[in-house]
N, C-alpha and C. Protein backbone atom coordinates (compact mmCIF):
# COMPACT_ATOMS: atom_id res chain seq x y z
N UNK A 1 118.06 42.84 74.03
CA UNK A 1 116.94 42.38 74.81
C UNK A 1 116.90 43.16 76.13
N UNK A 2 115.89 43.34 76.69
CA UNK A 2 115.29 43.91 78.06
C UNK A 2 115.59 43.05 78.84
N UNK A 3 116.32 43.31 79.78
CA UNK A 3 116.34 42.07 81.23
C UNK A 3 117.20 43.14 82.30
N UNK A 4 116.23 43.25 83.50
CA UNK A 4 116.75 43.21 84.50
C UNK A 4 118.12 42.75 85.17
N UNK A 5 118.89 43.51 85.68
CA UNK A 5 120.28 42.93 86.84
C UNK A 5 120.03 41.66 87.47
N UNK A 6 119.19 42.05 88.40
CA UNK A 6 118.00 40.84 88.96
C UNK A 6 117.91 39.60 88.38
N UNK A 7 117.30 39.85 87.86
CA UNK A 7 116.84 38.78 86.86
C UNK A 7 117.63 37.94 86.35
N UNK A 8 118.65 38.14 85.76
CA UNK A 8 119.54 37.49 85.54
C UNK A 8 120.67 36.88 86.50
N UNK A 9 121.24 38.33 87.48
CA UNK A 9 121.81 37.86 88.39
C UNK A 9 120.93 36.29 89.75
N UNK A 10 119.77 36.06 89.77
CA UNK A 10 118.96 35.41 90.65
C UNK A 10 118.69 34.04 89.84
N UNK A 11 118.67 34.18 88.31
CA UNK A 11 118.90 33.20 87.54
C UNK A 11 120.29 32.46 87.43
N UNK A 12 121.46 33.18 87.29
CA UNK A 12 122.63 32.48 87.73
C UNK A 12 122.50 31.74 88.64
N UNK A 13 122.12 32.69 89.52
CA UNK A 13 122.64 32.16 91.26
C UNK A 13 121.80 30.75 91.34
N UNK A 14 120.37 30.72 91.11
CA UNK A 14 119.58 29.38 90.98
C UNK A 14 120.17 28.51 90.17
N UNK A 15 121.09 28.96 88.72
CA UNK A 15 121.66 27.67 88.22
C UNK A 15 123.03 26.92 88.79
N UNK A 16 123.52 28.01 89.47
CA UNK A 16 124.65 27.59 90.28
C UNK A 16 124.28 26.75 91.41
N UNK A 17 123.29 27.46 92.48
CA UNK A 17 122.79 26.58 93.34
C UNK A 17 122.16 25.02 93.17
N UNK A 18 121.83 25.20 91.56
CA UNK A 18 121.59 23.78 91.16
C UNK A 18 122.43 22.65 91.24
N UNK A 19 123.74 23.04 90.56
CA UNK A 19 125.25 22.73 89.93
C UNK A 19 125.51 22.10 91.47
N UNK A 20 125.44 22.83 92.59
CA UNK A 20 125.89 22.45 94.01
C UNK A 20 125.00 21.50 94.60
N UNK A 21 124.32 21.16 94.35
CA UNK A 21 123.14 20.66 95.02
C UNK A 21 122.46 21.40 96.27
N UNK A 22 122.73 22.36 95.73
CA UNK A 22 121.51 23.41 96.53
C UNK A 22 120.08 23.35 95.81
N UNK A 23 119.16 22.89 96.59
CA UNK A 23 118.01 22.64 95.57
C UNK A 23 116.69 23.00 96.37
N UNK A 24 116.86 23.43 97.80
CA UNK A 24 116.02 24.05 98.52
C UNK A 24 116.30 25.40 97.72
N UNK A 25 117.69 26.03 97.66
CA UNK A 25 117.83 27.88 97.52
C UNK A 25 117.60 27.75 95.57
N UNK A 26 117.61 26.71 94.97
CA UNK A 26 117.41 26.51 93.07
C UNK A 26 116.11 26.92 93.70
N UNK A 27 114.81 26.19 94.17
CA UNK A 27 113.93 26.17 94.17
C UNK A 27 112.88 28.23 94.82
N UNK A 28 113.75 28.59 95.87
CA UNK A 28 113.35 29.45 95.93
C UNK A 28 114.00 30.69 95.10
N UNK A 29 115.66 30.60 94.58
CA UNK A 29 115.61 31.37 94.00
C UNK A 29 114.81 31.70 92.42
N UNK A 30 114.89 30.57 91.93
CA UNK A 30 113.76 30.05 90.62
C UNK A 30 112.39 30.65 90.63
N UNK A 31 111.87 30.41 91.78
CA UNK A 31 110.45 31.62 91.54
C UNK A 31 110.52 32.78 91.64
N UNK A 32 111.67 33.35 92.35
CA UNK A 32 112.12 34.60 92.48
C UNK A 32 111.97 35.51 90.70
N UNK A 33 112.60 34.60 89.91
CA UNK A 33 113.18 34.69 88.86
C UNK A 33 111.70 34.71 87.86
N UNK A 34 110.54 33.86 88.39
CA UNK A 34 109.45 34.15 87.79
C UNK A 34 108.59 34.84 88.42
N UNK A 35 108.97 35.39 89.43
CA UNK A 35 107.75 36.33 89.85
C UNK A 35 108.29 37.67 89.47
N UNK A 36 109.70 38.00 89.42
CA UNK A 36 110.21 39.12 88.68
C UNK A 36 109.71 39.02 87.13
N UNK A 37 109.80 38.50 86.80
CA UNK A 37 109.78 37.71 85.04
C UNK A 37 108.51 38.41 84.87
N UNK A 38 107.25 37.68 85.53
CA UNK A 38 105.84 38.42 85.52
C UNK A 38 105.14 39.43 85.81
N UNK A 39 106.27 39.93 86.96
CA UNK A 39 105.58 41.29 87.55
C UNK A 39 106.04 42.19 86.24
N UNK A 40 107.17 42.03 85.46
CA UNK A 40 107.92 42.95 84.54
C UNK A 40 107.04 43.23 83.52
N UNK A 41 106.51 41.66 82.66
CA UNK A 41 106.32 41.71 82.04
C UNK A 41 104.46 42.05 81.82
N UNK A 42 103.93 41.94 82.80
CA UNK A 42 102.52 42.06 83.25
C UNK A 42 102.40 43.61 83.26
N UNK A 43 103.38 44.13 84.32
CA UNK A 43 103.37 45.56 84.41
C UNK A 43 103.49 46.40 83.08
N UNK A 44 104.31 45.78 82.04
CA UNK A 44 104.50 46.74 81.18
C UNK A 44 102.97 46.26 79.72
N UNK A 45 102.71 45.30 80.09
CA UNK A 45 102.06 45.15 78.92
C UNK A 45 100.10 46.16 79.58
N UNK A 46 99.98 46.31 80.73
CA UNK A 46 99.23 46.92 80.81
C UNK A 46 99.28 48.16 81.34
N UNK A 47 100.51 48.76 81.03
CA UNK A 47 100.74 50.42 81.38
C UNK A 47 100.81 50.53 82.74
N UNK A 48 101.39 49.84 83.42
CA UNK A 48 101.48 50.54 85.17
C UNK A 48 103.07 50.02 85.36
N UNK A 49 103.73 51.10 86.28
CA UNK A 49 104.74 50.59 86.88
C UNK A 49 104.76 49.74 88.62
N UNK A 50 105.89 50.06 88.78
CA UNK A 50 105.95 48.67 89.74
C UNK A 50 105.36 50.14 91.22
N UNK A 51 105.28 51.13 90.86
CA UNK A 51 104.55 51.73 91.50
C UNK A 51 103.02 51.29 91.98
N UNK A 52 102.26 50.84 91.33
CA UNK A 52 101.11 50.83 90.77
C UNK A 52 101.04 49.35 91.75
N UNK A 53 102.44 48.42 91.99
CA UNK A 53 101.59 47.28 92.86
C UNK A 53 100.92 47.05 94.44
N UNK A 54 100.80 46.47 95.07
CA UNK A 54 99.90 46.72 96.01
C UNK A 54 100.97 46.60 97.23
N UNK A 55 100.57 47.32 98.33
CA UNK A 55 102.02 47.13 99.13
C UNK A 55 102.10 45.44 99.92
N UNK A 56 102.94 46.22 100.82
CA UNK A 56 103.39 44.50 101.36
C UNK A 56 102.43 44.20 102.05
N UNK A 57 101.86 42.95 102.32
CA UNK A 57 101.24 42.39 102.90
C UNK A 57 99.49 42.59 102.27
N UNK A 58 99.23 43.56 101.08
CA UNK A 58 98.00 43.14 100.39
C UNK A 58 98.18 42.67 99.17
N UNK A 59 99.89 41.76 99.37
CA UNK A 59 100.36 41.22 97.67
C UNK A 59 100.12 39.89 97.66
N UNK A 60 99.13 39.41 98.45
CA UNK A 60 98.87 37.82 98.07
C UNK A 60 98.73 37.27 96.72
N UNK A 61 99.14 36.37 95.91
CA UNK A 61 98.91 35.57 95.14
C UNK A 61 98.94 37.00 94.03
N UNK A 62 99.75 38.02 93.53
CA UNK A 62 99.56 39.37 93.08
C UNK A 62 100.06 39.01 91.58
N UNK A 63 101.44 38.18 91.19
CA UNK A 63 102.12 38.01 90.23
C UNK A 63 101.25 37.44 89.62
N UNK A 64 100.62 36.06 89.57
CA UNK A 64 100.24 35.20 88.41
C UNK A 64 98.62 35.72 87.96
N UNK A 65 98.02 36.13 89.03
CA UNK A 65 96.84 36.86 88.45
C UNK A 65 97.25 38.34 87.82
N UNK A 66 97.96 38.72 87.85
CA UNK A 66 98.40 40.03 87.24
C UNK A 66 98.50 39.41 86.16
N UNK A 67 99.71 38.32 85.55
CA UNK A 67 100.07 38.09 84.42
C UNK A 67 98.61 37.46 83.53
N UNK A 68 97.91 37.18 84.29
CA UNK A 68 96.43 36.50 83.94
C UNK A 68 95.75 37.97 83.22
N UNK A 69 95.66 38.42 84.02
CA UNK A 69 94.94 40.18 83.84
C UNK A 69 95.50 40.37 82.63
N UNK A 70 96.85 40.35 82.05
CA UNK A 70 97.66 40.77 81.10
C UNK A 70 97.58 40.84 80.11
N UNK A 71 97.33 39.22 80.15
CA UNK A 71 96.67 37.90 78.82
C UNK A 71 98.11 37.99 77.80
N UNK A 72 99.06 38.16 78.31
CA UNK A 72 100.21 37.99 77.80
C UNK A 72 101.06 36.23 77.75
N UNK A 73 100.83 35.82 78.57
CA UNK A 73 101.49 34.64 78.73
C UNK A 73 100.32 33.59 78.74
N UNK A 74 100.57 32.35 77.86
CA UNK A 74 99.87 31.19 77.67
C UNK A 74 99.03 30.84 79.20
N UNK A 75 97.48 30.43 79.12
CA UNK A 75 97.47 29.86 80.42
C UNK A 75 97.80 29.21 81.24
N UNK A 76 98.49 27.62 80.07
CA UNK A 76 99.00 26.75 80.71
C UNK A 76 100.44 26.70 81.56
N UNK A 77 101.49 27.94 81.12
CA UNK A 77 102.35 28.55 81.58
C UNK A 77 102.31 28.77 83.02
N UNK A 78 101.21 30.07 83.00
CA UNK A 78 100.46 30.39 84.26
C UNK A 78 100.47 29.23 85.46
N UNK A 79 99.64 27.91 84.88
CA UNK A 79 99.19 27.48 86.04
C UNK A 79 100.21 26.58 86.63
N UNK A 80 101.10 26.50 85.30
CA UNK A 80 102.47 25.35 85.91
C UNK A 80 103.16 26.49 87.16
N UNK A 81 103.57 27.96 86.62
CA UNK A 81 103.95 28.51 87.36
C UNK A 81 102.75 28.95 89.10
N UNK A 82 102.13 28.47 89.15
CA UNK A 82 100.90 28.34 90.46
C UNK A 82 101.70 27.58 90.90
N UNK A 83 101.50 26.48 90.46
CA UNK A 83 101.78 25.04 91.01
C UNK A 83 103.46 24.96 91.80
N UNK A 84 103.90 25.77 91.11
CA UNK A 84 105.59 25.75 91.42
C UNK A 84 105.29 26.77 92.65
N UNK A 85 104.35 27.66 92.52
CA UNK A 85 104.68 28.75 94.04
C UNK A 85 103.72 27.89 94.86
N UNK A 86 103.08 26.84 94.75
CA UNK A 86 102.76 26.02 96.21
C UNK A 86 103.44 25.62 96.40
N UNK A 87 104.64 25.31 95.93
CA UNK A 87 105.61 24.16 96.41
C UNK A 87 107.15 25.06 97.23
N UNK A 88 107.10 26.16 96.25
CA UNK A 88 108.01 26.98 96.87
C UNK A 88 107.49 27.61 98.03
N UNK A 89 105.88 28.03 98.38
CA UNK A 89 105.46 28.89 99.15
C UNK A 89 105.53 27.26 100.99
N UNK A 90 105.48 25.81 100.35
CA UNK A 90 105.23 25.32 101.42
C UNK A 90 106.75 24.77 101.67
N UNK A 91 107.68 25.10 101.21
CA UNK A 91 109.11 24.98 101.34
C UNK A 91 109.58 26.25 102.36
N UNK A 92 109.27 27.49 101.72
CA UNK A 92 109.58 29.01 102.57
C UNK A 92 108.69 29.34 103.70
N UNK A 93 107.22 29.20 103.63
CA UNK A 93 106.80 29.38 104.56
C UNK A 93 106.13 28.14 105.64
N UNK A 94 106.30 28.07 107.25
CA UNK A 94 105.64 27.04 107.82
C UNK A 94 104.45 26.35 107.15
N UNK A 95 104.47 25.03 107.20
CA UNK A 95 102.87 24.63 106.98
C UNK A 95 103.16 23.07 107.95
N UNK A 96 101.89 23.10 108.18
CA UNK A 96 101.83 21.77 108.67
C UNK A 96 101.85 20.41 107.91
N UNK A 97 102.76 19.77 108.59
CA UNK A 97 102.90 18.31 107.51
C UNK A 97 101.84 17.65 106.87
N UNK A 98 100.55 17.68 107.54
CA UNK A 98 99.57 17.49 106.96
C UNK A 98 98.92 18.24 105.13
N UNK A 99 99.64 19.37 105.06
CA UNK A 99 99.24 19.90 103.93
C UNK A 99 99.88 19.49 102.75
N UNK A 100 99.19 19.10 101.79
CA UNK A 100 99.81 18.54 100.62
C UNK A 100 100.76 18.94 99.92
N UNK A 101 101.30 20.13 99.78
CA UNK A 101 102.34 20.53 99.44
C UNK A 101 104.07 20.61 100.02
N UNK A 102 104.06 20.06 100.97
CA UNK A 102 104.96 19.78 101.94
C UNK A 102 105.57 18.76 101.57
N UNK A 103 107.32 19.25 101.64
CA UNK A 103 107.65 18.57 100.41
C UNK A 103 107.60 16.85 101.67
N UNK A 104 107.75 16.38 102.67
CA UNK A 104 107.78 14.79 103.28
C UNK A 104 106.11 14.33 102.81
N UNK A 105 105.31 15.20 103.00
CA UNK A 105 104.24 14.79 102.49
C UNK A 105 104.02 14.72 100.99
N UNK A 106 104.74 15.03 99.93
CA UNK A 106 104.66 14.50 98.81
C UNK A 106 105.21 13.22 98.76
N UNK A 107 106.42 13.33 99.23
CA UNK A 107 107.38 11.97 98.89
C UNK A 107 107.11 10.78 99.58
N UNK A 108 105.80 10.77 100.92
CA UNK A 108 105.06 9.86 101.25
C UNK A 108 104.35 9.18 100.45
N UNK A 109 103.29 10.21 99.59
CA UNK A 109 102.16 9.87 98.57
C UNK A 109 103.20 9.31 97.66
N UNK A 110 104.24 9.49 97.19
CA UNK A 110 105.28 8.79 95.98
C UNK A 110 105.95 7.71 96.35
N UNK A 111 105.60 7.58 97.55
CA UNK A 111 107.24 6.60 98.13
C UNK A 111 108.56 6.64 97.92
N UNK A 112 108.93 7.87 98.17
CA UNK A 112 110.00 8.31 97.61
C UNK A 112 111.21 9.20 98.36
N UNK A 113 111.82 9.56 98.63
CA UNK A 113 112.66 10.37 99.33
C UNK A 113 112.82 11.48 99.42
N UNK A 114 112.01 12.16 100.31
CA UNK A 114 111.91 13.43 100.63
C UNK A 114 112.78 14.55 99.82
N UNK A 115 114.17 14.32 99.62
CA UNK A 115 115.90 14.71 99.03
C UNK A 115 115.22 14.36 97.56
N UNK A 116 115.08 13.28 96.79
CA UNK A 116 114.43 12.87 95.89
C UNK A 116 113.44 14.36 95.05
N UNK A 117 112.55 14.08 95.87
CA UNK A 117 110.95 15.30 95.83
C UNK A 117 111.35 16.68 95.43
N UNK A 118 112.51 16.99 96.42
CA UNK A 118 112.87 18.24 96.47
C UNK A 118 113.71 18.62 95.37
N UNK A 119 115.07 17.57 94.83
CA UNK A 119 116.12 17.46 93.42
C UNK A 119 114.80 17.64 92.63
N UNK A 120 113.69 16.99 92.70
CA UNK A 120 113.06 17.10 91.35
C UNK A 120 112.40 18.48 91.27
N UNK A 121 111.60 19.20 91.93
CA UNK A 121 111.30 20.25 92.17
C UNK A 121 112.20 21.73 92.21
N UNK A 122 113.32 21.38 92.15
CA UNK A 122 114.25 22.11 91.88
C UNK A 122 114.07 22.43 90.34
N UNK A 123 114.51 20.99 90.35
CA UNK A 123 114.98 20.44 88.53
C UNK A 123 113.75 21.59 87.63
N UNK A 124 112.53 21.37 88.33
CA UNK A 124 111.10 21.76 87.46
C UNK A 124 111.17 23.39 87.59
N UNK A 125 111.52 23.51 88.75
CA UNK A 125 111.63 25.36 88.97
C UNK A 125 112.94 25.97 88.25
N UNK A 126 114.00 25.21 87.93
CA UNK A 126 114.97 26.37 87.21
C UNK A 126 114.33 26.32 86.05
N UNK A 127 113.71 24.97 84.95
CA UNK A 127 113.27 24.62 83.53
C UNK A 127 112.06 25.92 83.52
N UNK A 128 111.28 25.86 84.61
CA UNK A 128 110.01 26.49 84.43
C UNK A 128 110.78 28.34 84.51
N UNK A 129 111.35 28.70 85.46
CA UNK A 129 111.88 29.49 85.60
C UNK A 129 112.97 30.29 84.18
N UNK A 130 113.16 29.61 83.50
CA UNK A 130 114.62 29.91 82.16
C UNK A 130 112.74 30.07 81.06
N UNK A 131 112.07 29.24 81.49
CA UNK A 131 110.89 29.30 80.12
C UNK A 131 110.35 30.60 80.10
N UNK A 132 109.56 31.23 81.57
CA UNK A 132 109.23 32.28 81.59
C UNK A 132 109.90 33.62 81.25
N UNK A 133 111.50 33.53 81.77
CA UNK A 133 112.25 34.19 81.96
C UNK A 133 112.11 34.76 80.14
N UNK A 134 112.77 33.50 79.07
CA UNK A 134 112.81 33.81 78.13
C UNK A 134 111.61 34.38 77.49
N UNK A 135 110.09 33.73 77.86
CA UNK A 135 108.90 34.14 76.95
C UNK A 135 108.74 35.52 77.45
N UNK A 136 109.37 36.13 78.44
CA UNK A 136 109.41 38.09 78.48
C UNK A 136 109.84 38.72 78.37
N UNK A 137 111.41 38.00 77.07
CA UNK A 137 112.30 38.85 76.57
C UNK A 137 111.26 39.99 76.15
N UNK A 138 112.13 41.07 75.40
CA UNK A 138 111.43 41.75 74.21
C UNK A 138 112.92 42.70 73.68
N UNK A 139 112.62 42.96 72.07
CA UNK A 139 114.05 43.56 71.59
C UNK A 139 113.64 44.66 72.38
N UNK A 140 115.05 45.23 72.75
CA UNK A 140 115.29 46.77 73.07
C UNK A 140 114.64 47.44 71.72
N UNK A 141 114.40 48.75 72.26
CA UNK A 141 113.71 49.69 71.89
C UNK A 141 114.30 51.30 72.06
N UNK A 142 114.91 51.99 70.76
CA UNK A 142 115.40 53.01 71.74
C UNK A 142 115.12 53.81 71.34
């Protein structure tokens, strides 16, 4: 099978960080693991290398519409993996508590424990993360 150092090595590390109750670094390393997963597998199914992506700072939202562009991966895949980079994107980057993705502002709307919100969101990003990972195996080829 085809797999990246990366990829695997960032997948460990998220299942380990799980194992510890690291579940802020499960959670960001986990999309790590699917935005590699998609850029790989997006890139190769429509002939461009990782040359070909857009530089830093005109890569907004670049992975899951790429893999969209691809038409390689199920939609519903896709949008679970959206849903997981709002949660990772309002974990990594500032947002105001007011925005729904924030993890005290979920666990308000749940009544639930902030620590709670976040174990589970972990939990959903390594599962979602090992799914993608696997649906872009492909046999070696030589």
């Amino acid at each position: 099978m085809v797999g990246r150092f990366e990829q695997f090595r960032l997948m460990d590390e998220a299942r380990s960080c799980y194992i510890e109750g690291l579940y802020a670094a499960t959670l960001i390393l986990s999309f790590s693991v699917v935005e590699h997963s998609l850029d790989e597998e997006s890139l190769f199914a429509i002939g461009k290398t990782s040359a070909d992506k857009p530089k830093k700072g005109e890569r907004k939202r670049y992975a899951i519409p790429l893999a969209e562009e691809a038409g390689t991966l199920p939609k519903d895949l896709l949008n679970r993996c959206d849903a997981l980079r709002e949660k990772r994107n309002a974990l990594a980057h500032f947002r105001l508590g007011r925005d729904e993705n924030v993890i005290v502002a979920r666990a308000k709307k749940a009544s639930m424990s902030p620590y709670v919100v976040l174990e589970e969101d972990a939990k959903e990003a390594l599962a979602l993360a090992r799914e993608v990972f696997v649906a872009t195996l492909r046999p070696f080829e030589v």
